[in-house]
N, C-alpha and C. Protein backbone atom coordinates (compact mmCIF):
# COMPACT_ATOMS: atom_id res chain seq x y z
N UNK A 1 -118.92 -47.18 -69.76
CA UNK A 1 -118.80 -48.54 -69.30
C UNK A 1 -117.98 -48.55 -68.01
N UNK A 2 -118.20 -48.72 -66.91
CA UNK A 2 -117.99 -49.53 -65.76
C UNK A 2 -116.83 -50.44 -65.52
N UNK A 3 -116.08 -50.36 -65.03
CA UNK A 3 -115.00 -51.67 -64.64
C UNK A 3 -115.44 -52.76 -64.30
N UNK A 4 -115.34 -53.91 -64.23
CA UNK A 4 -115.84 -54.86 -63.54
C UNK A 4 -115.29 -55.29 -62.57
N UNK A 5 -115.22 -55.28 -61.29
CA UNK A 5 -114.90 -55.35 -60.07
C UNK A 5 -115.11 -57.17 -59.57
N UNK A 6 -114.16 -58.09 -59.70
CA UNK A 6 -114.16 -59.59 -58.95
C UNK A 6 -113.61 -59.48 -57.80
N UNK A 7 -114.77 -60.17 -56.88
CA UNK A 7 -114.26 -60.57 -55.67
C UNK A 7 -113.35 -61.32 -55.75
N UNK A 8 -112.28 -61.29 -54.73
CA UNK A 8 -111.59 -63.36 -54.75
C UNK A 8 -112.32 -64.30 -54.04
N UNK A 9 -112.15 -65.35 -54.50
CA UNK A 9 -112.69 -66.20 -54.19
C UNK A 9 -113.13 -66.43 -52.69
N UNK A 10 -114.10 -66.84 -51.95
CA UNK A 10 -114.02 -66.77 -50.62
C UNK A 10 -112.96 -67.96 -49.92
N UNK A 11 -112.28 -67.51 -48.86
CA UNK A 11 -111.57 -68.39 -48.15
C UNK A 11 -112.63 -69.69 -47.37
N UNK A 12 -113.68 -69.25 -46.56
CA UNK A 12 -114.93 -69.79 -45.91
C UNK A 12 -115.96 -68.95 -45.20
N UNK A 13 -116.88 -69.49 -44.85
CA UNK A 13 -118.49 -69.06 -45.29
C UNK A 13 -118.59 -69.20 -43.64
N UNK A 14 -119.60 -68.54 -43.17
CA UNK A 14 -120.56 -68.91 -42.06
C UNK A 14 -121.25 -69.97 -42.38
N UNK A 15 -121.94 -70.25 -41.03
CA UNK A 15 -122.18 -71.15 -41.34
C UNK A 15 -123.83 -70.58 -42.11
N UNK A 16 -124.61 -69.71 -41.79
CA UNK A 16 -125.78 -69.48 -42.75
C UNK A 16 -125.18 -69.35 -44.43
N UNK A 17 -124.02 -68.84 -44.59
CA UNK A 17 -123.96 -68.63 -46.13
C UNK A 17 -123.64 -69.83 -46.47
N UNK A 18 -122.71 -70.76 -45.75
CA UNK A 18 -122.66 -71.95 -46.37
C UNK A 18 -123.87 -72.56 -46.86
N UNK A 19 -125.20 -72.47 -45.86
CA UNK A 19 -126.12 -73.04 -45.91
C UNK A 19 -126.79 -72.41 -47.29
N UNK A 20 -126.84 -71.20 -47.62
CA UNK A 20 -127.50 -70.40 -49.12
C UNK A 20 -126.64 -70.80 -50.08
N UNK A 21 -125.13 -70.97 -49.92
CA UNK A 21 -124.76 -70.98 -51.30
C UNK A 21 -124.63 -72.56 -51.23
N UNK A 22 -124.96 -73.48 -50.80
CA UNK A 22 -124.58 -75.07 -51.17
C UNK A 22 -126.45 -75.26 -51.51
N UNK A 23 -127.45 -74.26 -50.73
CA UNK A 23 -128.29 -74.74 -51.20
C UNK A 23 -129.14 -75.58 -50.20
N UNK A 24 -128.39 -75.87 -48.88
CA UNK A 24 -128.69 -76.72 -48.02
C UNK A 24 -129.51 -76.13 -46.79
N UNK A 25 -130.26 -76.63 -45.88
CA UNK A 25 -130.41 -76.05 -44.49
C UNK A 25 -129.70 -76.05 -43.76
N UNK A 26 -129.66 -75.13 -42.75
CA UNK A 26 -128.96 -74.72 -41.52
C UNK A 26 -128.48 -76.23 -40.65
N UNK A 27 -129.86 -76.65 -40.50
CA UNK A 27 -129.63 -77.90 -40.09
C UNK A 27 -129.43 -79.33 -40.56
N UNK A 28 -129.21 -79.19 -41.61
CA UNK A 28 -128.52 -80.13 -43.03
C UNK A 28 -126.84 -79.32 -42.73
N UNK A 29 -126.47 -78.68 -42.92
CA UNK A 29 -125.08 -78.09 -42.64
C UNK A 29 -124.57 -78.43 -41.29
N UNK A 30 -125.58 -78.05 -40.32
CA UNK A 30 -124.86 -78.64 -38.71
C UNK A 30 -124.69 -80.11 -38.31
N UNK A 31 -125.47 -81.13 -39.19
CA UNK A 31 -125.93 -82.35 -39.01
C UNK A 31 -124.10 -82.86 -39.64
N UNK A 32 -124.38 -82.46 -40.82
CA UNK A 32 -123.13 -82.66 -41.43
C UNK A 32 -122.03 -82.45 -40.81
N UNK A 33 -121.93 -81.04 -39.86
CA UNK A 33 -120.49 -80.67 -39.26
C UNK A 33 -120.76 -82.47 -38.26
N UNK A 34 -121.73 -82.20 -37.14
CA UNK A 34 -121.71 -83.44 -36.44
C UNK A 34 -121.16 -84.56 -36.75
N UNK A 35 -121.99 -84.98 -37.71
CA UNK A 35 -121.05 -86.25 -38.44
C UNK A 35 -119.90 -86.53 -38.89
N UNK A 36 -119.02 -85.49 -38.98
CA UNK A 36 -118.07 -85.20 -39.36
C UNK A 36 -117.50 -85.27 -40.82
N UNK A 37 -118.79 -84.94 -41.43
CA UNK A 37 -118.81 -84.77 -43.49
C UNK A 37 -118.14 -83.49 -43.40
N UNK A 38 -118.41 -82.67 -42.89
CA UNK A 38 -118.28 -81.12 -42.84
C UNK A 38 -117.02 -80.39 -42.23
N UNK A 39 -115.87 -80.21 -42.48
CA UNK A 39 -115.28 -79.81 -41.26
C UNK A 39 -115.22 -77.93 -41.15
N UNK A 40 -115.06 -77.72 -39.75
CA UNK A 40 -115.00 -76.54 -39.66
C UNK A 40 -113.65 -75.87 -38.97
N UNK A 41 -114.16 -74.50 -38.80
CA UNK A 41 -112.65 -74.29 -38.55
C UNK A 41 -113.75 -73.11 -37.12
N UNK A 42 -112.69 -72.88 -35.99
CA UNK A 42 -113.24 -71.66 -34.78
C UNK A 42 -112.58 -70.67 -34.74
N UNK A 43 -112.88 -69.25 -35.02
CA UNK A 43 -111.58 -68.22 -35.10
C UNK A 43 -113.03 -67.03 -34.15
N UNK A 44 -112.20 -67.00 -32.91
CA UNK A 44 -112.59 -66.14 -32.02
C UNK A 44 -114.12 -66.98 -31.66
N UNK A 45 -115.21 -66.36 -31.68
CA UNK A 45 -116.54 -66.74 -31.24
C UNK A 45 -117.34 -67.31 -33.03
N UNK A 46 -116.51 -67.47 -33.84
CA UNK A 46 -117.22 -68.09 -35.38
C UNK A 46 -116.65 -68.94 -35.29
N UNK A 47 -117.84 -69.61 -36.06
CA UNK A 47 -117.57 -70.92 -36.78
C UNK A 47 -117.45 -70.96 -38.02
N UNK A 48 -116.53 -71.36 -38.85
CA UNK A 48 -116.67 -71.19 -40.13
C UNK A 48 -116.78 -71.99 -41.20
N UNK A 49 -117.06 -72.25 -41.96
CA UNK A 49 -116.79 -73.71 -42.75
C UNK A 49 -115.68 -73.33 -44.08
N UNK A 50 -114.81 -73.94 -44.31
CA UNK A 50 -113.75 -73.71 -45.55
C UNK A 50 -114.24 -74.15 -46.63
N UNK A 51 -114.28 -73.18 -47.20
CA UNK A 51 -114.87 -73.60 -49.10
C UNK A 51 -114.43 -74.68 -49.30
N UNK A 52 -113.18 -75.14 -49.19
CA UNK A 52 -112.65 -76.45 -49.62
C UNK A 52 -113.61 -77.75 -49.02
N UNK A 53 -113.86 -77.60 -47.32
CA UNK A 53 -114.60 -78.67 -47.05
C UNK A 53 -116.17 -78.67 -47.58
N UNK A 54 -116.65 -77.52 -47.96
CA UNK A 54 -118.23 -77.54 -48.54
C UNK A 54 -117.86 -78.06 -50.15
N UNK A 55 -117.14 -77.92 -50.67
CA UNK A 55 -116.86 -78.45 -52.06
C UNK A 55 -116.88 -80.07 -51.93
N UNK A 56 -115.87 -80.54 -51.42
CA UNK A 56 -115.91 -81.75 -50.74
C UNK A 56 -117.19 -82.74 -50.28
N UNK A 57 -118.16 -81.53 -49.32
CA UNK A 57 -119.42 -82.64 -49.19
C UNK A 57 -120.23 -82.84 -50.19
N UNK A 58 -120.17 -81.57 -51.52
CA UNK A 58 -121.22 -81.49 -52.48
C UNK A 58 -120.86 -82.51 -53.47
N UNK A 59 -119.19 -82.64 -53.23
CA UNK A 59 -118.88 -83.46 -54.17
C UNK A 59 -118.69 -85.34 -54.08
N UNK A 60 -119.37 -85.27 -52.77
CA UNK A 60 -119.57 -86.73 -52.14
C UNK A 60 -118.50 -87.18 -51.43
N UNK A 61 -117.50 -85.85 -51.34
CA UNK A 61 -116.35 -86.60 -50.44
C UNK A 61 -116.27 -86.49 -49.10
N UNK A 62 -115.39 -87.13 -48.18
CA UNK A 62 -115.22 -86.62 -46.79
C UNK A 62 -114.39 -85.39 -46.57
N UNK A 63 -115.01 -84.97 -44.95
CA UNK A 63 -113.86 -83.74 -44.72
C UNK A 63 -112.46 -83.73 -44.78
């Protein structure tokens, strides 16, 4: 038997994984940053989105 190895939790997503793991499109995710449902964060040349704010839009709240 194998160890079982857990990631931690992610801090934040690109913006394509945001888009796979919420389930959403690319451009359902950017529409959202626009509007300002979504917030993001810029570290060097990424954009990132914080788990906390994708929890937030799924969960009907604001950024």
């Amino acid at each position: 038997m194998s160890p079982v190895s857990k990631e931690p939790d992610r801090l934040c997503y690109s913006i394509a994984q945001a888009a796979r793991v919420s389930s959403l499109g690319r451009s359902t995710v950017y529409r959202a940053i626009k509007a300002g449902r979504l917030a993001v964060v810029k570290v060097g040349g990424r954009t990132l989105v914080p788990a906390a704010s994708l929890h937030r839009l799924l969960s009907g709240g604001a950024a």
